[in-house]
N, C-alpha and C. Protein backbone atom coordinates (compact mmCIF):
# COMPACT_ATOMS: atom_id res chain seq x y z
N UNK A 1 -2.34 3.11 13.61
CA UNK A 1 -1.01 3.42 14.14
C UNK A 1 -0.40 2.18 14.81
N UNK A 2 -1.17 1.65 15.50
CA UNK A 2 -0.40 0.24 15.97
C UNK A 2 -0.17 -0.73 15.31
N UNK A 3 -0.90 -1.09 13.98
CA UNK A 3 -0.46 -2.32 13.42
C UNK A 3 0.52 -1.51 12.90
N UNK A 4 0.95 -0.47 12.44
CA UNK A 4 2.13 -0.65 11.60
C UNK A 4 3.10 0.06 12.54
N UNK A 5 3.22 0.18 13.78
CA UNK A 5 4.21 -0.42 14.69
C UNK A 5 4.92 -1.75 14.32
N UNK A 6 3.44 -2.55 14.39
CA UNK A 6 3.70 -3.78 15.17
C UNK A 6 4.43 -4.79 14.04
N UNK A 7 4.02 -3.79 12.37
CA UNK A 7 4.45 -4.42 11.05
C UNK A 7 6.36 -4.12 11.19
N UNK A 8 6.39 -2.70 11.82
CA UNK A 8 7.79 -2.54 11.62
C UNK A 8 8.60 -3.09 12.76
N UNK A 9 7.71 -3.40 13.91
CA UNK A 9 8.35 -4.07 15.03
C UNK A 9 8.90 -5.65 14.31
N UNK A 10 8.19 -6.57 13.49
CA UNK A 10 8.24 -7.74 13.39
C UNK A 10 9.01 -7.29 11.92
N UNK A 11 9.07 -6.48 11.07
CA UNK A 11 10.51 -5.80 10.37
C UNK A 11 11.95 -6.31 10.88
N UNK A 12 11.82 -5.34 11.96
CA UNK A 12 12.88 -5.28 12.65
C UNK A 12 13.36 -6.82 13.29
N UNK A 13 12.34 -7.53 13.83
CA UNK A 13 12.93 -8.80 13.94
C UNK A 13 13.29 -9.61 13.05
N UNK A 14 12.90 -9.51 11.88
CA UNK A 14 13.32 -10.62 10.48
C UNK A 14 14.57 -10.13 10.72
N UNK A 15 15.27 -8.91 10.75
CA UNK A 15 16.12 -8.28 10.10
C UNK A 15 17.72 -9.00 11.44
N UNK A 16 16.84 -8.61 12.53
CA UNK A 16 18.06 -8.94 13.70
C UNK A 16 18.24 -10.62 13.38
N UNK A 17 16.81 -11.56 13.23
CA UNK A 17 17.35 -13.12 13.01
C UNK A 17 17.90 -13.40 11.58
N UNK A 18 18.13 -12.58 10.63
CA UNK A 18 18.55 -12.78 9.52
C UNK A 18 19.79 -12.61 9.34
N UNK A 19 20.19 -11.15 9.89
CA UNK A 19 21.92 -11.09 10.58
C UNK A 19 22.36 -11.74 11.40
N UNK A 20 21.75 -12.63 12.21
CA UNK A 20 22.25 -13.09 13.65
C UNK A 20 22.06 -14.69 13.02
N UNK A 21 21.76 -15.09 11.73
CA UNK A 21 21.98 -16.34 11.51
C UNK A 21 20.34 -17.11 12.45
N UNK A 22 19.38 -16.36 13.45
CA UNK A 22 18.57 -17.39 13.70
C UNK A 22 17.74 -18.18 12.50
N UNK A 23 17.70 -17.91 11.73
CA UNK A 23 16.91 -18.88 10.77
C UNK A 23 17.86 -19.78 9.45
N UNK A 24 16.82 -20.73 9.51
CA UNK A 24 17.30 -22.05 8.50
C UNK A 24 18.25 -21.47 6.74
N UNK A 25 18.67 -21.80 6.61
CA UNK A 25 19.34 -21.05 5.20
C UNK A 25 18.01 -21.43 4.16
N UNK A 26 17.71 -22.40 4.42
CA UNK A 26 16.34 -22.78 2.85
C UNK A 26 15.34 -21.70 3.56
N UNK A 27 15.19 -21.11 4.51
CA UNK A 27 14.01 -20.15 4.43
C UNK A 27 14.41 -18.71 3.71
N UNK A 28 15.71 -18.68 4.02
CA UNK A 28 16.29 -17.24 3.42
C UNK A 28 16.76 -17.44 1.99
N UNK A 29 17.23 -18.24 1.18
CA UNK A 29 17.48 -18.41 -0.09
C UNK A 29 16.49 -19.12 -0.73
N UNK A 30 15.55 -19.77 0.20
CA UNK A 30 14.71 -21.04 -0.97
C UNK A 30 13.57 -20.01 -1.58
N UNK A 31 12.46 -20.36 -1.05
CA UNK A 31 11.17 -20.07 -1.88
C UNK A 31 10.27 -19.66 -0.63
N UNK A 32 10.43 -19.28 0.21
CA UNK A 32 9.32 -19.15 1.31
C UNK A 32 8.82 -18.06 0.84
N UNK A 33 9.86 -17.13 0.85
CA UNK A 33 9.23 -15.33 0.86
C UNK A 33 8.21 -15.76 -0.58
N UNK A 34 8.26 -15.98 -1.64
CA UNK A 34 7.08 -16.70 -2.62
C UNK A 34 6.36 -17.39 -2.12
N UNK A 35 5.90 -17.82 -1.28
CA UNK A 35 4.61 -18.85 -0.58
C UNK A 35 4.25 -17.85 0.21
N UNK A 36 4.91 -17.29 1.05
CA UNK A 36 4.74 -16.09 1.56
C UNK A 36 3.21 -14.92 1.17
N UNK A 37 3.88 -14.71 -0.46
CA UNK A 37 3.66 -13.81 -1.06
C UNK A 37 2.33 -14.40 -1.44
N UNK A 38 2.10 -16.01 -2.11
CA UNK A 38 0.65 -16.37 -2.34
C UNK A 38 -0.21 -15.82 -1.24
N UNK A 39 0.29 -16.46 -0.06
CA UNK A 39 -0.68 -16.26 1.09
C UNK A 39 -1.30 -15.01 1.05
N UNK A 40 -0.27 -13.94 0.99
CA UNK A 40 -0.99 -12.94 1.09
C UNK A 40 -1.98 -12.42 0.57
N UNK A 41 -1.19 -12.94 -1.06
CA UNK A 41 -2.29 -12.60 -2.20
C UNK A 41 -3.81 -13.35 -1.82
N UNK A 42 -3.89 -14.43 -1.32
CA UNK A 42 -4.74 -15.02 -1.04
C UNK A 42 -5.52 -14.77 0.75
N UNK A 43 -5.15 -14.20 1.09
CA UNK A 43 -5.80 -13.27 2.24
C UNK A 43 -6.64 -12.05 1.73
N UNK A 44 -5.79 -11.14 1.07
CA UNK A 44 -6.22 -10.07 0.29
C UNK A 44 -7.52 -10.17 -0.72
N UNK A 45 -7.88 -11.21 -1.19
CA UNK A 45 -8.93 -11.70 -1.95
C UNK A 45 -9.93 -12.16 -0.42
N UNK A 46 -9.81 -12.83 0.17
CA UNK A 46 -10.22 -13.45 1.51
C UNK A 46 -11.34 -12.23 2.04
N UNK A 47 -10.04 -11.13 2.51
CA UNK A 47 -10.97 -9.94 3.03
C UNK A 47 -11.86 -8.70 1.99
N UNK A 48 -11.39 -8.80 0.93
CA UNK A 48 -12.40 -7.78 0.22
C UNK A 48 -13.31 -8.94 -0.26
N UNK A 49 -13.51 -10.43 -0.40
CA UNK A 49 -14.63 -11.10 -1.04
C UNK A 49 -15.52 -11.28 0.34
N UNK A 50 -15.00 -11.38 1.76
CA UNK A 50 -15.57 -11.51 2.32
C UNK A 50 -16.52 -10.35 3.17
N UNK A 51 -16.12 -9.26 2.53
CA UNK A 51 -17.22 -7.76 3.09
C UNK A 51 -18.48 -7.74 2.68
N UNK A 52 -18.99 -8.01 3.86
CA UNK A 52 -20.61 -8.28 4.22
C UNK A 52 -21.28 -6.57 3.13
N UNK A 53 -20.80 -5.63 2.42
CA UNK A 53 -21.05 -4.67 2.02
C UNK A 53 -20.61 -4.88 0.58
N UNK A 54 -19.83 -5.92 0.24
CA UNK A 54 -19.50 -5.39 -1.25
C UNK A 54 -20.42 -5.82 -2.03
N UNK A 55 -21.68 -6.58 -2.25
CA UNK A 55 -22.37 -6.57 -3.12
C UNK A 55 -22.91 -5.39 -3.73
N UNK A 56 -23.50 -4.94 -1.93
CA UNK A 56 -24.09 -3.30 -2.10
C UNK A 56 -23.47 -2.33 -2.64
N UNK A 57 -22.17 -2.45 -2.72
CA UNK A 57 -21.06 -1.54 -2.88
C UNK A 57 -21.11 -1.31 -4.65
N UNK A 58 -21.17 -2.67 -5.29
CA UNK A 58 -20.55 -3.09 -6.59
C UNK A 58 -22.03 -2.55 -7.09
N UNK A 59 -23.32 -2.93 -5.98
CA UNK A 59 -24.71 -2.89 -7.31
C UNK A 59 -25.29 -1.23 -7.22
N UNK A 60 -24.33 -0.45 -6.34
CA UNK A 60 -24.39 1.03 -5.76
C UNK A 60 -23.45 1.54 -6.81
N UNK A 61 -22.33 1.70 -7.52
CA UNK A 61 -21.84 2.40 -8.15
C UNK A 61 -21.73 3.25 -9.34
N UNK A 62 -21.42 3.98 -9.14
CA UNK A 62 -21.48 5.66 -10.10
C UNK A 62 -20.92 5.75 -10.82
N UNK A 63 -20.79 6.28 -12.01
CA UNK A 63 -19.10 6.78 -12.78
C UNK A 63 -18.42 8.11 -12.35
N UNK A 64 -19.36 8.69 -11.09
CA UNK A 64 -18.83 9.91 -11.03
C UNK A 64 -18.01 9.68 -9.27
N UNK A 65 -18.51 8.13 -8.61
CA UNK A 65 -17.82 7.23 -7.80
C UNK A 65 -15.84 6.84 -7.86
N UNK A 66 -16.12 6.91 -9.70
CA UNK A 66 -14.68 5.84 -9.67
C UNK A 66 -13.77 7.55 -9.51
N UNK A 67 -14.49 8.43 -9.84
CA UNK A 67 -13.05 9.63 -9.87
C UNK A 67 -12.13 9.53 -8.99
N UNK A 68 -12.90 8.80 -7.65
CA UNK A 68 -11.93 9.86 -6.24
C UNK A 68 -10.72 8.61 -6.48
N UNK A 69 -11.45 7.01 -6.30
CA UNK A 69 -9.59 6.79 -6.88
C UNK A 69 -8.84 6.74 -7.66
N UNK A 70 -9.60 7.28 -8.71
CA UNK A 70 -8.68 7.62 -9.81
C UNK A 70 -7.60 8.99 -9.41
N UNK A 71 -8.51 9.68 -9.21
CA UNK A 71 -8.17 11.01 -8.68
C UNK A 71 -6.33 10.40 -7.69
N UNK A 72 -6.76 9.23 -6.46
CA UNK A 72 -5.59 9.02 -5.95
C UNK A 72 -4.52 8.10 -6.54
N UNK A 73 -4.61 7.31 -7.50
CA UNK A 73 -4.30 6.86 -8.48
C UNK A 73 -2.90 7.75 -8.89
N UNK A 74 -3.65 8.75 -9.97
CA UNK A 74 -3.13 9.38 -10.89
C UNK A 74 -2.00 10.44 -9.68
N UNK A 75 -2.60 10.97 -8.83
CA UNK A 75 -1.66 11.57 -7.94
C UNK A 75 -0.73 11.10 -7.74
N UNK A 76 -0.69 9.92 -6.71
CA UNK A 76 0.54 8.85 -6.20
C UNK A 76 1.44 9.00 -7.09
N UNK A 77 1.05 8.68 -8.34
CA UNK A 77 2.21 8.07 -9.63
C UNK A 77 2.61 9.31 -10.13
N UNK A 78 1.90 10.26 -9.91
CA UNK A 78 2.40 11.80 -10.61
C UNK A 78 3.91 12.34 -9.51
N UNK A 79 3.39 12.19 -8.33
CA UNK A 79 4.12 12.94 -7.12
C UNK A 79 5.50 11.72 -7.47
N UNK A 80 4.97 10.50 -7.39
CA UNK A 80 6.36 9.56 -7.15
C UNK A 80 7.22 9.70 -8.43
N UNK A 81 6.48 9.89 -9.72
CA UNK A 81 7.92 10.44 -10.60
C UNK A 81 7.93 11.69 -10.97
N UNK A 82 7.92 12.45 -10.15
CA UNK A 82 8.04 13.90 -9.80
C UNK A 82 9.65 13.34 -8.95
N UNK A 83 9.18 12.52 -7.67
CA UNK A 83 10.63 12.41 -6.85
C UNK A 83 11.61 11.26 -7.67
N UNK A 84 11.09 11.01 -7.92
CA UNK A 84 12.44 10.06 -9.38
C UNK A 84 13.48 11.43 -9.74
N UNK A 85 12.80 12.43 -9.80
CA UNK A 85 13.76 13.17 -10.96
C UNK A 85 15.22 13.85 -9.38
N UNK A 86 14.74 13.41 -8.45
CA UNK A 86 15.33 13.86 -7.31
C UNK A 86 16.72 12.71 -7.01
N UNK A 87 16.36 11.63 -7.46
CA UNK A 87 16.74 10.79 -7.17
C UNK A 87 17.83 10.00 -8.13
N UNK A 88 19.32 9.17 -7.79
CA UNK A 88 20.04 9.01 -8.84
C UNK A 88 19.96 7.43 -8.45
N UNK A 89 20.45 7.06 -7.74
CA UNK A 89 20.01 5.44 -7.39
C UNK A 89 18.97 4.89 -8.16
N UNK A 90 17.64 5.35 -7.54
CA UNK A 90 16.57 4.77 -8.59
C UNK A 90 15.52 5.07 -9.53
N UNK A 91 15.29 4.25 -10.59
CA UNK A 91 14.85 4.48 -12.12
C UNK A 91 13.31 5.30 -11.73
N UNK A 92 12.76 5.49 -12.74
CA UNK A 92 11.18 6.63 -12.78
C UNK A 92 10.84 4.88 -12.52
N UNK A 93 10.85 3.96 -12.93
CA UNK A 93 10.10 2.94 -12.58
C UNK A 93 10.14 2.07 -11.30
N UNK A 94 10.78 2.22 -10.56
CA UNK A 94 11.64 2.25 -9.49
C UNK A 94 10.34 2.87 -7.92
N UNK A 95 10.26 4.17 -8.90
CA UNK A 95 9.95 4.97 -8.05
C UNK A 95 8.52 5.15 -8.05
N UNK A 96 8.19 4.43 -9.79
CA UNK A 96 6.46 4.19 -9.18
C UNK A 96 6.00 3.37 -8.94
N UNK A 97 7.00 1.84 -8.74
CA UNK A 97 6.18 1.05 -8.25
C UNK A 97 6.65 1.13 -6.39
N UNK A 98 7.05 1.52 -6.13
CA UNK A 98 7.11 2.36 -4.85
C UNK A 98 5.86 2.86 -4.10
N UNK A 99 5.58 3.53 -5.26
CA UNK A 99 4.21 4.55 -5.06
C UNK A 99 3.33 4.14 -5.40
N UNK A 100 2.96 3.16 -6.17
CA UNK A 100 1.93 1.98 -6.35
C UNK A 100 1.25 1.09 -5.20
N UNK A 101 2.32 1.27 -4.24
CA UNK A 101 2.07 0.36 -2.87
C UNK A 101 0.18 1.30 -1.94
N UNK A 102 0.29 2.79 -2.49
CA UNK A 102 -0.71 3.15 -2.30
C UNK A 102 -0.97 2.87 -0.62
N UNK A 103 -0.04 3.18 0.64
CA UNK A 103 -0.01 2.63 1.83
C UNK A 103 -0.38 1.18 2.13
N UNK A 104 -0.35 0.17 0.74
CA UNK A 104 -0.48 -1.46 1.30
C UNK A 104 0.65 -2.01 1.40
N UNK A 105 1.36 -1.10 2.17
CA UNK A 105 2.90 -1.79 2.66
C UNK A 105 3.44 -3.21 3.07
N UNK A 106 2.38 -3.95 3.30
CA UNK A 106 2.67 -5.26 3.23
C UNK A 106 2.55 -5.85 1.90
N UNK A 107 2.02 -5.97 1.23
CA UNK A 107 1.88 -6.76 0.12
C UNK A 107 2.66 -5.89 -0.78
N UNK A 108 3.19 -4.72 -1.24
CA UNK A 108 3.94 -3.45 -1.77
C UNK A 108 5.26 -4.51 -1.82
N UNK A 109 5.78 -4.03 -0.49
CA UNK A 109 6.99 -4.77 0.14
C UNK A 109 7.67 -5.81 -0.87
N UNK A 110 6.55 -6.74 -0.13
CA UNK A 110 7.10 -7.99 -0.85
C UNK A 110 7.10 -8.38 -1.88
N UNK A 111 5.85 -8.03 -2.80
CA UNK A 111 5.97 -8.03 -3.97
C UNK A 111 7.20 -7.29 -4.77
N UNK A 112 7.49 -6.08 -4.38
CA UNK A 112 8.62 -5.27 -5.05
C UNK A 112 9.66 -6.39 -4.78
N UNK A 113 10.09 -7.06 -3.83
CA UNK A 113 11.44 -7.49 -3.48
C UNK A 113 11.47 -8.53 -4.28
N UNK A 114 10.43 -9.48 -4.47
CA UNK A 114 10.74 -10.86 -5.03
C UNK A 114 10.21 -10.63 -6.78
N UNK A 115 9.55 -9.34 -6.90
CA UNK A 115 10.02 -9.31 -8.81
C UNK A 115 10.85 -8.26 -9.05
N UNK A 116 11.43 -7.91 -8.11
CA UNK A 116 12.84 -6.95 -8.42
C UNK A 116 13.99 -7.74 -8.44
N UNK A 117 13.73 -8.89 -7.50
CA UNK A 117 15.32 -9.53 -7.40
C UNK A 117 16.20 -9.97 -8.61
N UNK A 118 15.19 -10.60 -10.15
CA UNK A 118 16.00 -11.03 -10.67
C UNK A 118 17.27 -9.80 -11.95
N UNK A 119 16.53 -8.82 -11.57
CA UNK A 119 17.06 -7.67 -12.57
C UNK A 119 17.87 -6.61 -11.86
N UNK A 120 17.96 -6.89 -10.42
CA UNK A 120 18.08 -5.96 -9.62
C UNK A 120 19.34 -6.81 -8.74
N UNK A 121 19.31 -7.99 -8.12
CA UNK A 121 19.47 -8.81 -7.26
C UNK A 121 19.36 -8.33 -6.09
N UNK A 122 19.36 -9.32 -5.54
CA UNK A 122 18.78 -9.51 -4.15
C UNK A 122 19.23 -8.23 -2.62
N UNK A 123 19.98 -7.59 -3.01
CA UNK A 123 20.46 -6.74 -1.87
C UNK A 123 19.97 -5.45 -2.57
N UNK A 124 19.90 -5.28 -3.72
CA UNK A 124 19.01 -3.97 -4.12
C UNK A 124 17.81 -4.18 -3.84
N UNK A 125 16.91 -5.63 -4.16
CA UNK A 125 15.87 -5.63 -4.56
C UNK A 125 15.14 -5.53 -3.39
N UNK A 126 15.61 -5.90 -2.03
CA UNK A 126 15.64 -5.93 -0.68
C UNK A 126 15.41 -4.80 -0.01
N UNK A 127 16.91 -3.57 -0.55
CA UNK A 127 17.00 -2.31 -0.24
C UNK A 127 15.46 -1.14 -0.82
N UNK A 128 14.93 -1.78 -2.10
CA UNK A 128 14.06 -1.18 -2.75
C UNK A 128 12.57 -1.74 -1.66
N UNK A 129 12.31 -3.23 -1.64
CA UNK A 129 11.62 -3.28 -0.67
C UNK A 129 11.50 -2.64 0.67
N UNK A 130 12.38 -2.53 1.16
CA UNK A 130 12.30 -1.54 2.76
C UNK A 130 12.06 -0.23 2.39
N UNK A 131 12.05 0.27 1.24
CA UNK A 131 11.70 1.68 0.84
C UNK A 131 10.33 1.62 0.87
N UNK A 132 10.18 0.65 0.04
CA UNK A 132 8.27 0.39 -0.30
C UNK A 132 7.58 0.54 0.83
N UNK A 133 8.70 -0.38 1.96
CA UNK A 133 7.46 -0.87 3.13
C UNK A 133 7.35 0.23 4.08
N UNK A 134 8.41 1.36 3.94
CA UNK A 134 8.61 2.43 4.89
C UNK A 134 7.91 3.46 4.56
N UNK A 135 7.75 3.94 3.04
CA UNK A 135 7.50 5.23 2.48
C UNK A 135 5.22 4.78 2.92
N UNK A 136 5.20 3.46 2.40
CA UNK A 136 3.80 3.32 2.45
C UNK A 136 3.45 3.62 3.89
N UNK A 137 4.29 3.10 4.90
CA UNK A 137 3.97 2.92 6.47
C UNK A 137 3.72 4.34 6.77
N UNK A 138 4.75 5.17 6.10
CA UNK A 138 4.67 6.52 6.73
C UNK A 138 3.15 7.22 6.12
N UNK A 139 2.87 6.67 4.92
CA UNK A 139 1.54 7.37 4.28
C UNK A 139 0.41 6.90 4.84
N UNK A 140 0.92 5.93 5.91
CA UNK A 140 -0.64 5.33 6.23
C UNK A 140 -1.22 6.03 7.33
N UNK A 141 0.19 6.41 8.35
CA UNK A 141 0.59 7.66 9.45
C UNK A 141 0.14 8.48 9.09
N UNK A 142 1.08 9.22 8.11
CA UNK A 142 0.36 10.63 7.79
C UNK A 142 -1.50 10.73 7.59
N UNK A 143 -1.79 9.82 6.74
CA UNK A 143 -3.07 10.21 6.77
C UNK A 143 -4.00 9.73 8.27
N UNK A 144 -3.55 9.20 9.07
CA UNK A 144 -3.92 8.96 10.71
C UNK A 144 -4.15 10.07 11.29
N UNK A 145 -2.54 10.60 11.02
CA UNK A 145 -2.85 12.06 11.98
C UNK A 145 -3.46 12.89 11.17
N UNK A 146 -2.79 12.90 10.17
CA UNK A 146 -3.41 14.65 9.37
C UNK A 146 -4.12 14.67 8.73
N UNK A 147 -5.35 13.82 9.13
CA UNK A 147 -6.74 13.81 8.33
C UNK A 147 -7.42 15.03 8.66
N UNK A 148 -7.76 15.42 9.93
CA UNK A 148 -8.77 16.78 10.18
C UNK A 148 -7.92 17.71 9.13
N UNK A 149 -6.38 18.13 9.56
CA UNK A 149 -5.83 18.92 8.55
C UNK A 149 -6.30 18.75 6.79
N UNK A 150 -5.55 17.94 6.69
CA UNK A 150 -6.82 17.87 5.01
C UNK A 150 -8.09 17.96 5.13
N UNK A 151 -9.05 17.40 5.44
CA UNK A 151 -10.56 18.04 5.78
C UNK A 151 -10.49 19.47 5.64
N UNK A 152 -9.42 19.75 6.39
CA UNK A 152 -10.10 21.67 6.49
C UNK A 152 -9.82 22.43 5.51
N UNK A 153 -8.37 21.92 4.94
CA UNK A 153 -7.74 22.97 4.01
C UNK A 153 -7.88 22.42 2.42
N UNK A 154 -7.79 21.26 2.79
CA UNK A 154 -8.27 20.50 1.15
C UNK A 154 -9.37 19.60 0.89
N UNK A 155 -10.50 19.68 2.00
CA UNK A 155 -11.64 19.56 1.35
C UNK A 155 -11.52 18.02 1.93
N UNK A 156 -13.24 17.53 2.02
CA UNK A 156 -13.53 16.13 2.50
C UNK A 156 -13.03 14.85 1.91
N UNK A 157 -12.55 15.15 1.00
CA UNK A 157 -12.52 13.90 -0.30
C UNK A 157 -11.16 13.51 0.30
N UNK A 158 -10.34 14.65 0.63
CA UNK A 158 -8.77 15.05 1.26
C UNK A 158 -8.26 13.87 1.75
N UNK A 159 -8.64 13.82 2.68
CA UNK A 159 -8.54 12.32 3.89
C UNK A 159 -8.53 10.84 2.73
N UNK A 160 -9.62 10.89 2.15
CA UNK A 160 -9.95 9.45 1.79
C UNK A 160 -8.57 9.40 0.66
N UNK A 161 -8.49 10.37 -0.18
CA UNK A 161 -7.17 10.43 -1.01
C UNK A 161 -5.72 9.71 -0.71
N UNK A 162 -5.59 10.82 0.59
CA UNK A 162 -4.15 10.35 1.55
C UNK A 162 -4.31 9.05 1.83
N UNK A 163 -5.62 8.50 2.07
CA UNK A 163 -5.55 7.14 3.32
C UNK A 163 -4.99 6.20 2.13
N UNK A 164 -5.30 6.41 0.46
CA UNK A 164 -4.82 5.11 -0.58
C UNK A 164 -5.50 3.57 -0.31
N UNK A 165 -5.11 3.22 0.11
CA UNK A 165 -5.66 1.71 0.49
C UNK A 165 -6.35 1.36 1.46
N UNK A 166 -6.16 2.04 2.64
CA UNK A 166 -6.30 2.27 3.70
C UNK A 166 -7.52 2.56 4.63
N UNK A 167 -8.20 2.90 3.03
CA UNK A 167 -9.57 3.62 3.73
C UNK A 167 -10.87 2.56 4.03
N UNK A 168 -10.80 1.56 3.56
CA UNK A 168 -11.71 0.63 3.92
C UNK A 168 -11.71 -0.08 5.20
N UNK A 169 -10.63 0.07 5.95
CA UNK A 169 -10.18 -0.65 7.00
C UNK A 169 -9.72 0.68 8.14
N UNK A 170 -8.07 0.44 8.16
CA UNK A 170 -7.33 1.16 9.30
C UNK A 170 -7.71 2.73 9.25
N UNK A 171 -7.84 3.13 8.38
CA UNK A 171 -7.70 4.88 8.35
C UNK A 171 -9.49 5.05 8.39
N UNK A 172 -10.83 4.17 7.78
CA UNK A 172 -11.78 4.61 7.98
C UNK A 172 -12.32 5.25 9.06
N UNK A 173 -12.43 4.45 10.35
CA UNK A 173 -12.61 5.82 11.55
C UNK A 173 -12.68 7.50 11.47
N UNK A 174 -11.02 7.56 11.21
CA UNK A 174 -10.79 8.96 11.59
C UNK A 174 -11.28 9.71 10.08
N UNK A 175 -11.18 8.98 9.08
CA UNK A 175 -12.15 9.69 7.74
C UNK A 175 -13.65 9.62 8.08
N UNK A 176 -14.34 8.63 8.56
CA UNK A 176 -15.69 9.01 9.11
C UNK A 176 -15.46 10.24 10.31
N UNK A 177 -14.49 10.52 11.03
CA UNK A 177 -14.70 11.26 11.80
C UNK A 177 -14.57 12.77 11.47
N UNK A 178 -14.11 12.87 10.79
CA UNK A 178 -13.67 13.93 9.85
C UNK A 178 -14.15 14.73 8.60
N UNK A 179 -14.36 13.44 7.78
CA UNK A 179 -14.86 14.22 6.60
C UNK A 179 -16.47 13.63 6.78
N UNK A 180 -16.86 13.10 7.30
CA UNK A 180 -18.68 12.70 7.65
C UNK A 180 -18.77 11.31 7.27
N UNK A 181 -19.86 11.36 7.91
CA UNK A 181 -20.80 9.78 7.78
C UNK A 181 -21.31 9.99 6.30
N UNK A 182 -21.15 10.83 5.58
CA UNK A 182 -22.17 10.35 4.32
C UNK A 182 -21.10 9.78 3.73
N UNK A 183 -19.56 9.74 3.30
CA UNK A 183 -18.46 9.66 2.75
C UNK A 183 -18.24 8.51 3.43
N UNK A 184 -18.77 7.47 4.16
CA UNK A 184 -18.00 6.37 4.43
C UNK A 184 -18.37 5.29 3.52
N UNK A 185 -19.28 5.84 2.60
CA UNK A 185 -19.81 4.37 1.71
C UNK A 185 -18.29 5.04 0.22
N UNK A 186 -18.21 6.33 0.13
CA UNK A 186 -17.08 6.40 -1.08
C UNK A 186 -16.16 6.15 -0.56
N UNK A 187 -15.23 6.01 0.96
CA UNK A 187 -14.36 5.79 1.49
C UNK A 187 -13.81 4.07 1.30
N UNK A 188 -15.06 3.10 1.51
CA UNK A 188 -15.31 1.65 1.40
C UNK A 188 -14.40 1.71 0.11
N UNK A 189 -15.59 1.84 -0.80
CA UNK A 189 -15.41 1.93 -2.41
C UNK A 189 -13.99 2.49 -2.88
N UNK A 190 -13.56 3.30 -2.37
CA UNK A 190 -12.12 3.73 -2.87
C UNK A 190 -11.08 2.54 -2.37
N UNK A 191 -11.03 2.19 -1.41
CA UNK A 191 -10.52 1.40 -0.63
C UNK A 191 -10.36 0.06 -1.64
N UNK A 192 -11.30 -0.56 -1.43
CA UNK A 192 -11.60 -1.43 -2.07
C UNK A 192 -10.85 -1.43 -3.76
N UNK A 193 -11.15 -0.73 -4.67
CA UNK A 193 -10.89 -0.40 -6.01
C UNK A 193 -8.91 -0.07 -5.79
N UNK A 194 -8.52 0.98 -4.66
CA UNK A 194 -7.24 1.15 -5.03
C UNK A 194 -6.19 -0.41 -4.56
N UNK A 195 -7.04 -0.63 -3.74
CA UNK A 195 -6.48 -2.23 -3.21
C UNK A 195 -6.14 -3.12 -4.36
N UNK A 196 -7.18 -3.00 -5.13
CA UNK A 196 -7.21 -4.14 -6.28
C UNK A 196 -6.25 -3.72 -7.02
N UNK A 197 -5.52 -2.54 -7.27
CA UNK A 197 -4.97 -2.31 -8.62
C UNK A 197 -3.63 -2.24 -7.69
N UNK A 198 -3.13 -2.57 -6.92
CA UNK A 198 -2.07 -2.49 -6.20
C UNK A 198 -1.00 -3.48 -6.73
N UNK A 199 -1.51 -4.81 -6.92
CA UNK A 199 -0.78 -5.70 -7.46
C UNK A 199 -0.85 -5.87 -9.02
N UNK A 200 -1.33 -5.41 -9.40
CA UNK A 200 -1.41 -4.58 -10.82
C UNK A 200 -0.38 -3.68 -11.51
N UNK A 201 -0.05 -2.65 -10.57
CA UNK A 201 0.48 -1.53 -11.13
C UNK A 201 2.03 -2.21 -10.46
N UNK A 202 2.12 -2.65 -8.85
CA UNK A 202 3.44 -3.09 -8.66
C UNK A 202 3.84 -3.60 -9.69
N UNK A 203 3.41 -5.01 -10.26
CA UNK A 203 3.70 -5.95 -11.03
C UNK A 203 3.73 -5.50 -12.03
N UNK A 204 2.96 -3.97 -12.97
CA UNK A 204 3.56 -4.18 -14.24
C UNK A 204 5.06 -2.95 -14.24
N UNK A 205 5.26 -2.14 -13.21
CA UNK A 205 6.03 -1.25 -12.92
C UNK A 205 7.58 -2.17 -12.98
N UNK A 206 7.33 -2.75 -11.76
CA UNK A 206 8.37 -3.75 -11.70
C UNK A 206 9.23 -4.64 -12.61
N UNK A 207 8.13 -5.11 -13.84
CA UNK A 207 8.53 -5.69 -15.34
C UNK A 207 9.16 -4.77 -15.84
């Protein structure tokens, strides 16, 4: 819950120095938000190569392992062009690479904005990013709080589903607390696997 405060707090400040003129014009038109975007990509590799568990993880796996993110996978993209058909602004593709972000609202974000811009330009592609970074923020919430609720009514797996990306890191806690200690090694593993296909599915949605 607090980092993604603290993601939409520092949101909100790009947004006030971007209207208010505090920053350089080559940071807002040049190429940063793309260097930007390496970094991240290159953090993101950083922390899943560097988990003291993923060997165990990779020389531990099942085929009856990969369901649960498949399982959240196939949901996300089902529900998000389910709400396409709700929607007149934006395309079924629009709306799943939206839902592709899988609560990794940072890297979601930005990626949507800077391979949407050239087909889209820049004030849609922008407008479509703050969707990404909001709809994921809120899924990362929801599954914060309303993990015991899923536990009870939809079963242990429930939690790790909702959390999407989430579960290897910020949301693991309250899924160990919830759905049990035996589920924190499929919680890792989901985590891990939906992470990877994040920039995958943005990027081919987005094309």
């Amino acid at each position: 819950m607090r980092g993604s405060l603290i993601v939409v707090g520092f949101f909100a400040l790009g947004c006030l120095l971007g209207a208010g003129g505090g920053l350089p014009e080559a940071w807002i038109k040049g190429d940063a938000s793309l260097y930007v975007l390496y970094l991240l990509m290159f953090q993101v590799g950083l922390s899943i190569g560097s988990d003291k568990k993923l060997k165990e993880i990779l020389r531990s796996i099942r085929p009856r392992l990969l369901l649960v993110p498949l399982a959240t996978i196939v949901g996300t993209l089902t529900f998000s062009a389910a709400v396409s058909l709700l929607l007149v602004k934006w395309s079924l593709m629009d709306c799943l690479a939206v839902g592709s972000g899988f609560a990794y609202y940072s890297l979601s974000s930005i990626l949507i904005t800077q391979l949407k811009e050239p087909s889209l330009g820049v004030q849609l592609a922008t407008e479509l990013g703050t969707i990404a970074l909001m709809a994921n923020i809120m899924r990362e919430i929801m599954a914060l709080l309303g993990a015991p609720l899923f536990a009870r009514y939809f079963g242990r797996l429930a939690p790790i589903c909702a959390g999407g990306a989430t579960t290897m890191d910020t949301t693991l806690p309250v899924i160990t607390r919830y759905a049990g200690k035996k589920l924190v090694f499929v919680s890792i593993l989901h985590g891990i696997l939906v992470d990877l296909s994040v920039p995958f599915f943005v990027s081919f949605f987005c094309s």
